[in-house]
N, C-alpha and C. Protein backbone atom coordinates (compact mmCIF):
# COMPACT_ATOMS: atom_id res chain seq x y z
N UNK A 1 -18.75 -21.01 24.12
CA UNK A 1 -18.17 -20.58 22.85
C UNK A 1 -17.22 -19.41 23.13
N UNK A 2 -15.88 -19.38 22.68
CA UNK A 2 -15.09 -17.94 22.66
C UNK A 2 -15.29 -17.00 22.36
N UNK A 3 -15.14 -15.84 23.07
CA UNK A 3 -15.47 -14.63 22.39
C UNK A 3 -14.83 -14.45 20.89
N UNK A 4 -15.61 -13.49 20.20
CA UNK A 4 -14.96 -12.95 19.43
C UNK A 4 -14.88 -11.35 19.17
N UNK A 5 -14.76 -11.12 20.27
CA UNK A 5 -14.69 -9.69 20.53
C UNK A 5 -12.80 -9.35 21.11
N UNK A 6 -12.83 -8.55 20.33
CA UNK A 6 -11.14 -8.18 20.42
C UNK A 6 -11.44 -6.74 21.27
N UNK A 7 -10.56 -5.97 22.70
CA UNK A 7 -10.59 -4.84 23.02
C UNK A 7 -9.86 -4.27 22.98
N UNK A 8 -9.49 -3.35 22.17
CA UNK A 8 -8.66 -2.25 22.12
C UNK A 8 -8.46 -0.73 22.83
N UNK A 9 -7.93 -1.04 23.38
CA UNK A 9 -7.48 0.00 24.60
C UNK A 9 -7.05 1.38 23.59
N UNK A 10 -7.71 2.88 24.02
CA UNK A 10 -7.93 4.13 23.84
C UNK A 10 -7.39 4.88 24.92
N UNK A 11 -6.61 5.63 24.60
CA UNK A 11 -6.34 6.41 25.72
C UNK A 11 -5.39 7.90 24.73
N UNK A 12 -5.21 9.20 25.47
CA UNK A 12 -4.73 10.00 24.94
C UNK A 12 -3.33 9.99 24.32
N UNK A 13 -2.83 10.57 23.11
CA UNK A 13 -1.74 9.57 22.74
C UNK A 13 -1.74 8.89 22.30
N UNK A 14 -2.85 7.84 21.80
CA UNK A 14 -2.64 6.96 21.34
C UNK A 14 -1.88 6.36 20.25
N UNK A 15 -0.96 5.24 20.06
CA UNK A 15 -0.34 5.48 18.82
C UNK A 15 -1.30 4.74 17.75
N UNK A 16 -1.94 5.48 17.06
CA UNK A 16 -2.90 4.50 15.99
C UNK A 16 -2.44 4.02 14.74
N UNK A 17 -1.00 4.01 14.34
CA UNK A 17 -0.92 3.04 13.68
C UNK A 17 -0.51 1.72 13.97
N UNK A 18 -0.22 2.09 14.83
CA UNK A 18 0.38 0.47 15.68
C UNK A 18 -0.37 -0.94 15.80
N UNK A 19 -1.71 -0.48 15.81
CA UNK A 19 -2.81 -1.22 15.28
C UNK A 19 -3.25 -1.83 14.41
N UNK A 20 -3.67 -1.03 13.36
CA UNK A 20 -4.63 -0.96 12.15
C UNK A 20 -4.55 -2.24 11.41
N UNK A 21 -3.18 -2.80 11.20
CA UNK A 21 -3.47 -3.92 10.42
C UNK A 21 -3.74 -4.91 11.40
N UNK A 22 -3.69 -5.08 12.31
CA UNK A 22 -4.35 -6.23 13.32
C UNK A 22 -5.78 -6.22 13.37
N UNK A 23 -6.32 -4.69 13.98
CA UNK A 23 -7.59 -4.46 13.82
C UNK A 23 -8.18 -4.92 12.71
N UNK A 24 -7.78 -4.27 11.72
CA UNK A 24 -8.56 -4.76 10.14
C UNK A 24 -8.72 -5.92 9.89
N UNK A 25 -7.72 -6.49 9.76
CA UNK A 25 -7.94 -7.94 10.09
C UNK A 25 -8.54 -8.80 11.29
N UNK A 26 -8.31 -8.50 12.17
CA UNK A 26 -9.21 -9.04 12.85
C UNK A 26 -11.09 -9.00 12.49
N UNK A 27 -11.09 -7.59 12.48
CA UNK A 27 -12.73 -7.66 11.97
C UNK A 27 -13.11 -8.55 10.52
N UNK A 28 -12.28 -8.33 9.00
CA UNK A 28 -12.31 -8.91 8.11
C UNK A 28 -12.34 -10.59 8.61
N UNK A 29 -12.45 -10.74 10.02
CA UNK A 29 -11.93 -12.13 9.95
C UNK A 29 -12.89 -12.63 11.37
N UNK A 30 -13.86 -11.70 11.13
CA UNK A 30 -15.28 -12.35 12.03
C UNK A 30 -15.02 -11.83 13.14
N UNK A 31 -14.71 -10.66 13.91
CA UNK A 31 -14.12 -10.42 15.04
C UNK A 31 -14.87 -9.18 15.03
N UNK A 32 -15.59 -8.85 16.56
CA UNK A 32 -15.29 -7.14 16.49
C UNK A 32 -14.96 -6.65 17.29
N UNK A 33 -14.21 -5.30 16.96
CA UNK A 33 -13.50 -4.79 17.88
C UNK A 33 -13.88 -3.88 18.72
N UNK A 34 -14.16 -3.82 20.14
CA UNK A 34 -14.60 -2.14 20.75
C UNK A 34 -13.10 -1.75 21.32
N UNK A 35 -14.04 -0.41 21.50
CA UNK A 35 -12.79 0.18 21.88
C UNK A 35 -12.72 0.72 23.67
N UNK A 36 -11.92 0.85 24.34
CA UNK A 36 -11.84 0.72 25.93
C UNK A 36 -11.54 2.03 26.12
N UNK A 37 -11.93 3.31 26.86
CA UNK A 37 -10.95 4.16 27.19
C UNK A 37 -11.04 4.34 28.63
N UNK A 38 -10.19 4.86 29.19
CA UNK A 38 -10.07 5.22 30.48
C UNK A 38 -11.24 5.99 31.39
N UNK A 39 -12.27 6.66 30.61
CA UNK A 39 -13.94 7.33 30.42
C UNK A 39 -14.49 7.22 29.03
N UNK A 40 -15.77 7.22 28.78
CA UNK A 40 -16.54 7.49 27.95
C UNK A 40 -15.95 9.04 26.64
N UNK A 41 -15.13 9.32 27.74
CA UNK A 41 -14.82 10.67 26.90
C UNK A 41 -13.78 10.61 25.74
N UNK A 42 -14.23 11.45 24.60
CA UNK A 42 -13.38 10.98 22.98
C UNK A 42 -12.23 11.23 23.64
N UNK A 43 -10.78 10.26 23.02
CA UNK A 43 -9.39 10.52 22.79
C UNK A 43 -9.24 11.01 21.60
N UNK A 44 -8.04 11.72 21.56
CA UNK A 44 -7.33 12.31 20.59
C UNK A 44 -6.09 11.08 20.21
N UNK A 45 -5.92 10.22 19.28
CA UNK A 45 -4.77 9.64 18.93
C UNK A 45 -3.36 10.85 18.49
N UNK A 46 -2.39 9.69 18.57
CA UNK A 46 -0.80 10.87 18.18
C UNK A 46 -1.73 11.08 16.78
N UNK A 47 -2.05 10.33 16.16
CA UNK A 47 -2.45 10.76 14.32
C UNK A 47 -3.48 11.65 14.17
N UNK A 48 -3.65 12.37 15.35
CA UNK A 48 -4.61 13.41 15.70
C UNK A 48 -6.34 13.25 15.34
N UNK A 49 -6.62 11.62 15.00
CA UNK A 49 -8.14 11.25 15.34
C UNK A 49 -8.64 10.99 16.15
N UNK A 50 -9.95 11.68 16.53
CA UNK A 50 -10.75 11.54 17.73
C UNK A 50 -11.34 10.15 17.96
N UNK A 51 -11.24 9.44 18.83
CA UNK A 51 -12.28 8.42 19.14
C UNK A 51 -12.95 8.26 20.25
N UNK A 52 -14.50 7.72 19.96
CA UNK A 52 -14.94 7.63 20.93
C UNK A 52 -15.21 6.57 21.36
N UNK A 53 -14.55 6.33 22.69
CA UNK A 53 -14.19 4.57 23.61
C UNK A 53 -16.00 4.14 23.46
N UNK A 54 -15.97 2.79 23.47
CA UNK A 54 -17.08 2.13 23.27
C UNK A 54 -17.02 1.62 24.90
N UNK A 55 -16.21 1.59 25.29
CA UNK A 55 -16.48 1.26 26.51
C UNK A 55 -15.71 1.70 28.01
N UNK A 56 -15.74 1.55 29.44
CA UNK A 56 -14.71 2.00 30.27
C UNK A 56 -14.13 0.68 30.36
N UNK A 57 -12.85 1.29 30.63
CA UNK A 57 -11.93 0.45 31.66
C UNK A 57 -12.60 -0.45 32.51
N UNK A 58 -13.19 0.18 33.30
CA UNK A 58 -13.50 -0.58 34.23
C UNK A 58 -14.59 -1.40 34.27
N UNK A 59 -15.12 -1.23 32.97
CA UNK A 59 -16.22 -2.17 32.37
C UNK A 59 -16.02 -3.60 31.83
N UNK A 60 -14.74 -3.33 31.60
CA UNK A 60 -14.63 -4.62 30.41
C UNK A 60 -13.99 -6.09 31.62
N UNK A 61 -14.59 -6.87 30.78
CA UNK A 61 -13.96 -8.21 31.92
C UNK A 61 -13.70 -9.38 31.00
N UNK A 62 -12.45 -10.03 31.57
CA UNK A 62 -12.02 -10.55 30.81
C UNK A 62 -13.00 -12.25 30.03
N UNK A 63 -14.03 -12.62 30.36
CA UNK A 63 -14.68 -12.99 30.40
C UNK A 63 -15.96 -13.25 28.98
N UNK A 64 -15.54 -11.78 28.69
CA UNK A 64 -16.16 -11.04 27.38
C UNK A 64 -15.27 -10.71 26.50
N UNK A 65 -14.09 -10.85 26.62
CA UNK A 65 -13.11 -10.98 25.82
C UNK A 65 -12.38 -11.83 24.66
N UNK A 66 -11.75 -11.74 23.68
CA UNK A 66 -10.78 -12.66 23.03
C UNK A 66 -9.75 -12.70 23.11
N UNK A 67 -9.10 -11.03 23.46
CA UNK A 67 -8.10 -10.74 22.84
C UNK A 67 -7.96 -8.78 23.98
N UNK A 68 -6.93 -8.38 24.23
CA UNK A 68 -6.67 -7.00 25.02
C UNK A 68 -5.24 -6.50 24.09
N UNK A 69 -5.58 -5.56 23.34
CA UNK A 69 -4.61 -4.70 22.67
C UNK A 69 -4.09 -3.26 23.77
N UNK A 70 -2.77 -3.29 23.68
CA UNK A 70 -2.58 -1.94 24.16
C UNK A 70 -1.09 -1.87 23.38
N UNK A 71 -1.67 -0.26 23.04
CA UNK A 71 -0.57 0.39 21.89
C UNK A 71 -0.37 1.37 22.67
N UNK A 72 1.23 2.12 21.59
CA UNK A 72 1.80 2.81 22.78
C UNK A 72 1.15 4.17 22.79
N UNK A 73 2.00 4.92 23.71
CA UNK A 73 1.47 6.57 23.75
C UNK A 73 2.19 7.16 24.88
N UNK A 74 2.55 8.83 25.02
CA UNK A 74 3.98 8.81 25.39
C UNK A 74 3.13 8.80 26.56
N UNK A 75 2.22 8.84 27.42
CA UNK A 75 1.67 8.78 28.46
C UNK A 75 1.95 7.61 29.34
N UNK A 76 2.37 6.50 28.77
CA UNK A 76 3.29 5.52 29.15
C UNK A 76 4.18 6.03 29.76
N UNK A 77 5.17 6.77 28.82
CA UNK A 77 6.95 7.04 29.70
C UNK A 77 6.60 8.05 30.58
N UNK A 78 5.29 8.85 30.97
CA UNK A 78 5.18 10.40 31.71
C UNK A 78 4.67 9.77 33.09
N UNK A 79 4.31 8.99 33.55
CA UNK A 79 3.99 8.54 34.81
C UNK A 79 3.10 7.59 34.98
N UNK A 80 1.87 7.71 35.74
CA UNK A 80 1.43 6.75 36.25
C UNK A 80 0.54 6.60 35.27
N UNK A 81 -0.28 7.53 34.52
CA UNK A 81 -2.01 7.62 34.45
C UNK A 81 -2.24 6.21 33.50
N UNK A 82 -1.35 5.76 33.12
CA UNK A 82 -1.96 4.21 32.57
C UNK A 82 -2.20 3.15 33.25
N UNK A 83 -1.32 2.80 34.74
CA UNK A 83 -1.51 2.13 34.73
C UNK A 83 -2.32 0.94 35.54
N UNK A 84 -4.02 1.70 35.47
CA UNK A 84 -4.96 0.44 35.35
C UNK A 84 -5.37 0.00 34.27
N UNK A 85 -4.63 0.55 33.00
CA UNK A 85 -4.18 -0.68 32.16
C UNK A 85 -3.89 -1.52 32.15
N UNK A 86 -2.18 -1.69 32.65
CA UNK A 86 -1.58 -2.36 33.01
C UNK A 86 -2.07 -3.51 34.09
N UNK A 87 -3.03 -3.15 35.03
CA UNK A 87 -3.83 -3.82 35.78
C UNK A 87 -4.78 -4.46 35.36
N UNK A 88 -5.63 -4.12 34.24
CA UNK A 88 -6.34 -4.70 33.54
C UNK A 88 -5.59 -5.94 32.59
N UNK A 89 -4.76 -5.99 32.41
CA UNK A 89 -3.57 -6.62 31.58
C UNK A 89 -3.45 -7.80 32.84
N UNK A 90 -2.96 -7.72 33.66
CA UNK A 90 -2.92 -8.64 34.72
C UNK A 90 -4.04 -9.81 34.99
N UNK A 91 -5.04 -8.27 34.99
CA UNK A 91 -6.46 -9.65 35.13
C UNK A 91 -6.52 -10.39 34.04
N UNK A 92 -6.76 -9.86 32.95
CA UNK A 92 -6.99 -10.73 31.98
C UNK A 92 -6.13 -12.27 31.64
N UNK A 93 -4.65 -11.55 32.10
CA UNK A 93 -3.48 -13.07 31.90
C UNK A 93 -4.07 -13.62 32.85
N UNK A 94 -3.89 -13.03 33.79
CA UNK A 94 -4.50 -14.11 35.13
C UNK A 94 -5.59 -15.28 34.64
N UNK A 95 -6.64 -14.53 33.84
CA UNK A 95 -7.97 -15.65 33.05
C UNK A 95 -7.54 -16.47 31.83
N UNK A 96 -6.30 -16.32 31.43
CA UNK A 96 -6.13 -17.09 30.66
C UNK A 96 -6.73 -16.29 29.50
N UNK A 97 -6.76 -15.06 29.03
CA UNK A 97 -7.07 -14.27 28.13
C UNK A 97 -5.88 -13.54 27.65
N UNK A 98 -5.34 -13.55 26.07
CA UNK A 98 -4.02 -13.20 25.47
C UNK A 98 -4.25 -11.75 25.84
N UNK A 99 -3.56 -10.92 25.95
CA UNK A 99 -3.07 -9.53 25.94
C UNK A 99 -1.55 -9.24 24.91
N UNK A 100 -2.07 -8.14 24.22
CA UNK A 100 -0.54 -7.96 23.10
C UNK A 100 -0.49 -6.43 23.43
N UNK A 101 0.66 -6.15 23.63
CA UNK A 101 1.43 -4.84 23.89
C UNK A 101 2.51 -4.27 22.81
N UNK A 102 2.25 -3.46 22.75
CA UNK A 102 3.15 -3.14 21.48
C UNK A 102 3.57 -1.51 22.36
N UNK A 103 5.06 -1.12 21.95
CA UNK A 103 5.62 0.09 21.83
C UNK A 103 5.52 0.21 23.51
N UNK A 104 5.40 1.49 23.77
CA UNK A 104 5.05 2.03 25.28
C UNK A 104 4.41 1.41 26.29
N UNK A 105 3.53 0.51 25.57
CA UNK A 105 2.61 -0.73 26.63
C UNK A 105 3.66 -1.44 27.11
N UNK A 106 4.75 -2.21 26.22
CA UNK A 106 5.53 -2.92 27.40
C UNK A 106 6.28 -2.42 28.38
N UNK A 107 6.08 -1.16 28.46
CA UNK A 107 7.05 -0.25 29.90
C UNK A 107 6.00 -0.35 30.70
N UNK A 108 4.59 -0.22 30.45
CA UNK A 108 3.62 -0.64 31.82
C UNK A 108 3.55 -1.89 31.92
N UNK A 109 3.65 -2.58 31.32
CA UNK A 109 3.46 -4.14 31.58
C UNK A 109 4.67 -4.60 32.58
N UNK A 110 6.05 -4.34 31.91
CA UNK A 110 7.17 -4.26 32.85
C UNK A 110 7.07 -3.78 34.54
N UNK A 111 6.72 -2.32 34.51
CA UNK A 111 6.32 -2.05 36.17
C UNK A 111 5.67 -2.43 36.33
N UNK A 112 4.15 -3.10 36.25
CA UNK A 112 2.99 -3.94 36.49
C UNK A 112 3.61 -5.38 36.84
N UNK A 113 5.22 -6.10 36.10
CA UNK A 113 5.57 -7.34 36.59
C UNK A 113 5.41 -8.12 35.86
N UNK A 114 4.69 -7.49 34.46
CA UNK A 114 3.68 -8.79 33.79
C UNK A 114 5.15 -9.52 32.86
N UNK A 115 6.20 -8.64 32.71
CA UNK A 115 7.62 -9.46 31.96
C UNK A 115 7.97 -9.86 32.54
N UNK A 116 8.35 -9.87 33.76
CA UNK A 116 9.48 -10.50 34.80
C UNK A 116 9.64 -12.02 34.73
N UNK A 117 8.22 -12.98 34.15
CA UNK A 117 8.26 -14.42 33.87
C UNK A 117 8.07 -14.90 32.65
N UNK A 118 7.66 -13.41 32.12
CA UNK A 118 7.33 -13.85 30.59
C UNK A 118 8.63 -13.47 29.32
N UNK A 119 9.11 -14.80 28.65
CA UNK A 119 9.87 -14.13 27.20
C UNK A 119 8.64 -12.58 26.57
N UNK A 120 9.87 -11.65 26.54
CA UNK A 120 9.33 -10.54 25.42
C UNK A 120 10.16 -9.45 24.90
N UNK A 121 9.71 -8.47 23.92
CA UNK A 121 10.59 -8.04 23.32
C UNK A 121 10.21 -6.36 23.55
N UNK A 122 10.75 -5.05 23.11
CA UNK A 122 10.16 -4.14 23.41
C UNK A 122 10.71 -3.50 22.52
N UNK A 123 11.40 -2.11 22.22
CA UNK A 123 11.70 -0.95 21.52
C UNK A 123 13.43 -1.27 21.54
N UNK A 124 13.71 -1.22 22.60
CA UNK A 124 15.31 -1.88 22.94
C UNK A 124 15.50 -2.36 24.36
N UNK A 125 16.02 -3.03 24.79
CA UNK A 125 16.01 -3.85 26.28
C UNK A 125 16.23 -2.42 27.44
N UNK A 126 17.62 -2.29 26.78
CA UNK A 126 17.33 -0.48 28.11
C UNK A 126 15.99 0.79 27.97
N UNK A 127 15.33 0.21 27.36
CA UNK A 127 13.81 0.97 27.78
C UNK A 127 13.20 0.16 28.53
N UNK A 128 13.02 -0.72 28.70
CA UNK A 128 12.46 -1.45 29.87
C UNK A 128 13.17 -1.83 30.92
N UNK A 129 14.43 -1.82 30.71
CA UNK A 129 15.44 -1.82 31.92
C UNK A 129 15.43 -0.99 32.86
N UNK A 130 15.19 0.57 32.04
CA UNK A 130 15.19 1.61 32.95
C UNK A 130 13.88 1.73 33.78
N UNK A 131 12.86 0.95 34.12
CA UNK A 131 11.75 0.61 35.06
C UNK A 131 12.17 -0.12 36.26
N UNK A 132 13.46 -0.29 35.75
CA UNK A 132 13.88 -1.41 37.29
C UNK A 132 13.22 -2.48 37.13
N UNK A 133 12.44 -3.50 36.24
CA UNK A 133 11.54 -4.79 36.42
C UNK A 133 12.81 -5.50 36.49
N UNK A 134 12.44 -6.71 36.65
CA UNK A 134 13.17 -7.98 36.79
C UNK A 134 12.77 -9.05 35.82
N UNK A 135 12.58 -8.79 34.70
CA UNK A 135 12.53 -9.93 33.14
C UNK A 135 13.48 -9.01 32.32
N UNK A 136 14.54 -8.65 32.53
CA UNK A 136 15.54 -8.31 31.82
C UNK A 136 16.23 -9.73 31.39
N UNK A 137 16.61 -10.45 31.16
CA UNK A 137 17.01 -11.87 31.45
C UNK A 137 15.69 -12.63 30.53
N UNK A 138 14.52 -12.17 30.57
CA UNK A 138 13.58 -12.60 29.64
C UNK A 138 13.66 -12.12 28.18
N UNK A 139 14.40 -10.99 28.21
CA UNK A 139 13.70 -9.96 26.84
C UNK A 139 14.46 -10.71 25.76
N UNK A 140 14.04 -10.70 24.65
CA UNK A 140 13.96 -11.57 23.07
C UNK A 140 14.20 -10.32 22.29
N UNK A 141 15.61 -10.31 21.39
CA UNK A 141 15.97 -9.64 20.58
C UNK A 141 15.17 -9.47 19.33
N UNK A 142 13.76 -9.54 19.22
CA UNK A 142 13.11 -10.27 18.07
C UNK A 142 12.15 -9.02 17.73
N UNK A 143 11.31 -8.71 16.54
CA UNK A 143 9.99 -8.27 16.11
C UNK A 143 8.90 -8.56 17.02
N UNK A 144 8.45 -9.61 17.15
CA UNK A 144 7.38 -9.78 17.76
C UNK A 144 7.60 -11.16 18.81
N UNK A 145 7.43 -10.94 19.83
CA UNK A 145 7.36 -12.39 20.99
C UNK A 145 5.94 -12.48 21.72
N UNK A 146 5.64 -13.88 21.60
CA UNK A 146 4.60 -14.82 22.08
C UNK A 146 5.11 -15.79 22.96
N UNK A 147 4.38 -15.35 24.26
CA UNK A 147 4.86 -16.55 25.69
C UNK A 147 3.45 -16.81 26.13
N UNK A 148 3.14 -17.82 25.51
CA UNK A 148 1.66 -17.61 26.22
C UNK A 148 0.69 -17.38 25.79
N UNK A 149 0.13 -16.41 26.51
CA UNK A 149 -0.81 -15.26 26.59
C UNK A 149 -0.59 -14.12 26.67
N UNK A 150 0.84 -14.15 26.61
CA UNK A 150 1.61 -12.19 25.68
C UNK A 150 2.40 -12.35 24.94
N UNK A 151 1.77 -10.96 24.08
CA UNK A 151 2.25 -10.94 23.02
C UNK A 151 2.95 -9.56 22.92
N UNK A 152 4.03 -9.31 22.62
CA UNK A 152 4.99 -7.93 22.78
C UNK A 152 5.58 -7.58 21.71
N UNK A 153 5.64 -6.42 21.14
CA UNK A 153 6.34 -6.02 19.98
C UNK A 153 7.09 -4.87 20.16
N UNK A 154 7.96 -4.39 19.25
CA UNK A 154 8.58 -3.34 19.20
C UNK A 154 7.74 -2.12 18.52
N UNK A 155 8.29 -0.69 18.54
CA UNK A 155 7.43 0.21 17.71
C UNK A 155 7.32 0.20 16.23
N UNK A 156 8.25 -0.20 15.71
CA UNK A 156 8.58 -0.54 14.52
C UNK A 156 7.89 -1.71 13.52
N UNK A 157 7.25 -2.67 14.38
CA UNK A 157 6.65 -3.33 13.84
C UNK A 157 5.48 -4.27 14.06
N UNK A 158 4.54 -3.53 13.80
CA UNK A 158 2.67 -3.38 13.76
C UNK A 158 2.51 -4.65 12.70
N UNK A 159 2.93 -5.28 11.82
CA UNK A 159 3.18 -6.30 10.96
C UNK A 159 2.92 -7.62 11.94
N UNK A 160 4.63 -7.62 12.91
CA UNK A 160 4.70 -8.63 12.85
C UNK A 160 3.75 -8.73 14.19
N UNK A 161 2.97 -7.88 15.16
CA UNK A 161 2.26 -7.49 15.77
C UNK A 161 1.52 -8.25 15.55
N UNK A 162 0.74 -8.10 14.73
CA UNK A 162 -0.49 -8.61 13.76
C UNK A 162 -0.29 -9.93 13.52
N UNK A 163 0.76 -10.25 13.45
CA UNK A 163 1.42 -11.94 12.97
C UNK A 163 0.69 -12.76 13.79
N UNK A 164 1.55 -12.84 15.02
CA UNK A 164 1.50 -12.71 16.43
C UNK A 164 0.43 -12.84 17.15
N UNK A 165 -0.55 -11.94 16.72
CA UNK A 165 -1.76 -12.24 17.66
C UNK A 165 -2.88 -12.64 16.40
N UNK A 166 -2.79 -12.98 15.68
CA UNK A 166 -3.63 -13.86 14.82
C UNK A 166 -3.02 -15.27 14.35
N UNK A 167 -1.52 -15.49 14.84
CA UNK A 167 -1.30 -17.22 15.49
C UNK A 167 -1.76 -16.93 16.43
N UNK A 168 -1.71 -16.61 17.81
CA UNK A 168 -2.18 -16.68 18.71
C UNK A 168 -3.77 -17.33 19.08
N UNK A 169 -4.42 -16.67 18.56
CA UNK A 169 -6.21 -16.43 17.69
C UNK A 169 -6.33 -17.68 17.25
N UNK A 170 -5.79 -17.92 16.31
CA UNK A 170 -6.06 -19.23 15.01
C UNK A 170 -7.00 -18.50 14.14
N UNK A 171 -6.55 -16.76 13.83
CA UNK A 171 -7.48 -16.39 12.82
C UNK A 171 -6.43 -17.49 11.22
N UNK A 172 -5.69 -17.46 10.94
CA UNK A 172 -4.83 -17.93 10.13
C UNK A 172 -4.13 -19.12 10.30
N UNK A 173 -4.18 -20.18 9.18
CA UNK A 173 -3.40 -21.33 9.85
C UNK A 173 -2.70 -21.29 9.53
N UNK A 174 -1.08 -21.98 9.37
CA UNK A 174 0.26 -21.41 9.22
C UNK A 174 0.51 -21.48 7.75
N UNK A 175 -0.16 -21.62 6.94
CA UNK A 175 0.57 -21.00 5.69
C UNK A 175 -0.13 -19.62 5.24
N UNK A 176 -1.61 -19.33 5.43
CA UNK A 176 -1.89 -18.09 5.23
C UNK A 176 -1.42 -17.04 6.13
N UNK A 177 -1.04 -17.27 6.98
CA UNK A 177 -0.57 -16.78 8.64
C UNK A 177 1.03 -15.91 7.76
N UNK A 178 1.69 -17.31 7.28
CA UNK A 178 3.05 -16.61 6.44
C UNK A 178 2.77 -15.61 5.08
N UNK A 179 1.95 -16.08 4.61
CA UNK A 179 1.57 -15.26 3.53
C UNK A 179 0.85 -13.51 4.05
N UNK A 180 0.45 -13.46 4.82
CA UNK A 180 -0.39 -12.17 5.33
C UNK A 180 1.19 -11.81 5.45
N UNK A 181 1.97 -12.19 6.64
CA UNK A 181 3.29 -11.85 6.83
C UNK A 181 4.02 -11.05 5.37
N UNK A 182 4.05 -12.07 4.84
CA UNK A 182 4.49 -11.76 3.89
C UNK A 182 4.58 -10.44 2.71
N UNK A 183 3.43 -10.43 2.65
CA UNK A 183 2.25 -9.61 1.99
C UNK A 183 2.64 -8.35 2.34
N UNK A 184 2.02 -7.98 3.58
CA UNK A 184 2.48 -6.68 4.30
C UNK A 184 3.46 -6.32 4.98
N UNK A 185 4.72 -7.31 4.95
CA UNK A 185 6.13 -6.84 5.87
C UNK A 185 6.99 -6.86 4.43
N UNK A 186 6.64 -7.39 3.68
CA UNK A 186 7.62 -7.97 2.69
C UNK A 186 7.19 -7.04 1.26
N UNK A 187 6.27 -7.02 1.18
CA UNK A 187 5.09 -7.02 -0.43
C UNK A 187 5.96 -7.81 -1.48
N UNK A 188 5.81 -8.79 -0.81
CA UNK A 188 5.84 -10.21 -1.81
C UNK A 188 3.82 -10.20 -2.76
N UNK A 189 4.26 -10.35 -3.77
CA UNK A 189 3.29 -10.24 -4.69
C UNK A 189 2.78 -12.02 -4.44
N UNK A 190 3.17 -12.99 -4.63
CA UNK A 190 3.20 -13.91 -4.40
C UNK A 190 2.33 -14.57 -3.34
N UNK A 191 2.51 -13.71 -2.34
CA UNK A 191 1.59 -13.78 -0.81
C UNK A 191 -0.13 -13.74 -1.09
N UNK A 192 -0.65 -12.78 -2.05
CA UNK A 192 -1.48 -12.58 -1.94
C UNK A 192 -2.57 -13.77 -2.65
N UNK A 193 -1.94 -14.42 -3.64
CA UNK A 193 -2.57 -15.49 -4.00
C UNK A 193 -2.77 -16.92 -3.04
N UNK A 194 -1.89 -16.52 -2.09
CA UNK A 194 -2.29 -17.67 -1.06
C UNK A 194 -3.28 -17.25 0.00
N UNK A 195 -3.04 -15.81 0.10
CA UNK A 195 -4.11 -15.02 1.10
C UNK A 195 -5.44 -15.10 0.43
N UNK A 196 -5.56 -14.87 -0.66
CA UNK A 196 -6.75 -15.04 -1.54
C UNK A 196 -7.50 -16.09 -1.69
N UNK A 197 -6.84 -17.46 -1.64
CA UNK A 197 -7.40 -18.82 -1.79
C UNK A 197 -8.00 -19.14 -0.71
């Protein structure tokens, strides 16, 4: 049986809204989420809430998984310290387990290699350019891109984020899938009576 455990990656910095409507939904939708940090020890998100990781890094396997979130945080653009994230991100594609990156995550995913074969999208193409990767030639002018088993977004939009990795999922089948869309990128009033049914 598939997991239904979604992991969401914690680390200092974190950007926590980048999340929330994925998270929420995901749990509203039979899923739960822990949370991963780099130690046991609370992070401070950018929105200045403490959390405390439910689990390490180096604990989690993809195996026990559904789903690997990583949101951004400027600790991304400052050097290395993310990325056995990014390594963790590897294993998991490697298993055939989705990983979605949003904001600053796709600059580790990029030096990690994980774009170089995969369509994706990021903040603007010369932020990931400037890593030197080689999926420049991949990147998708778009909100949110799905190749696979990644899923990549820009900072701007946690929406279509959410889109994205709940097609991915099959939490939503494609008309409530448009309507959630809808709902919260749009506030189409309209949406919610199909979300509701």
């Amino acid at each position: 049986m598939p997991s239904r455990t979604a992991h969401l990656a914690v680390y200092p910095a974190f950007a926590d809204w980048e999340t929330g409507h994925t998270t929420a939904y995901l749990v509203r939708n039979g899923y739960t989420v822990r949370t991963v940090g780099p130690t046991l020890d609370p992070v401070t998100t950018l929105g200045g809430l403490r959390i405390q990781p439910d689990l390490t890094l180096d604990s989690v396997r993809p195996e026990d998984s559904a789903l690997l979130i990583l949101a951004g945080s400027d600790l991304w653009d400052a050097g290395d310290e993310l990325a056995p994230f990014a390594r963790t991100a590897r294993t998991f594609l490697d298993a055939g387990v989705p990983v979605a990156a949003i904001c600053g995550a796709t600059v580790g995913l990029a030096r990690e290699g994980l774009l170089d074969e995969r369509a994706h999208t990021s903040a603007v193409s010369s932020y990931l350019a400037a890593t030197g990767y080689g999926g420049g030639e991949r990147y998708v002018e778009a909100d949110a891109v799905t190749d696979g088993d990644l899923i990549t977004a820009g900072p701007t939009e946690p929406v279509a984020f959410g889109r994205e990795i709940f097609g991915r999922l099959g939490v939503y089948g494609p008309e409530k899938l448009d309507a959630w869309y809808r709902l919260f990128h749009d506030s189409d009033p309209a949406a919610y009576q199909v979300l509701s049914s």
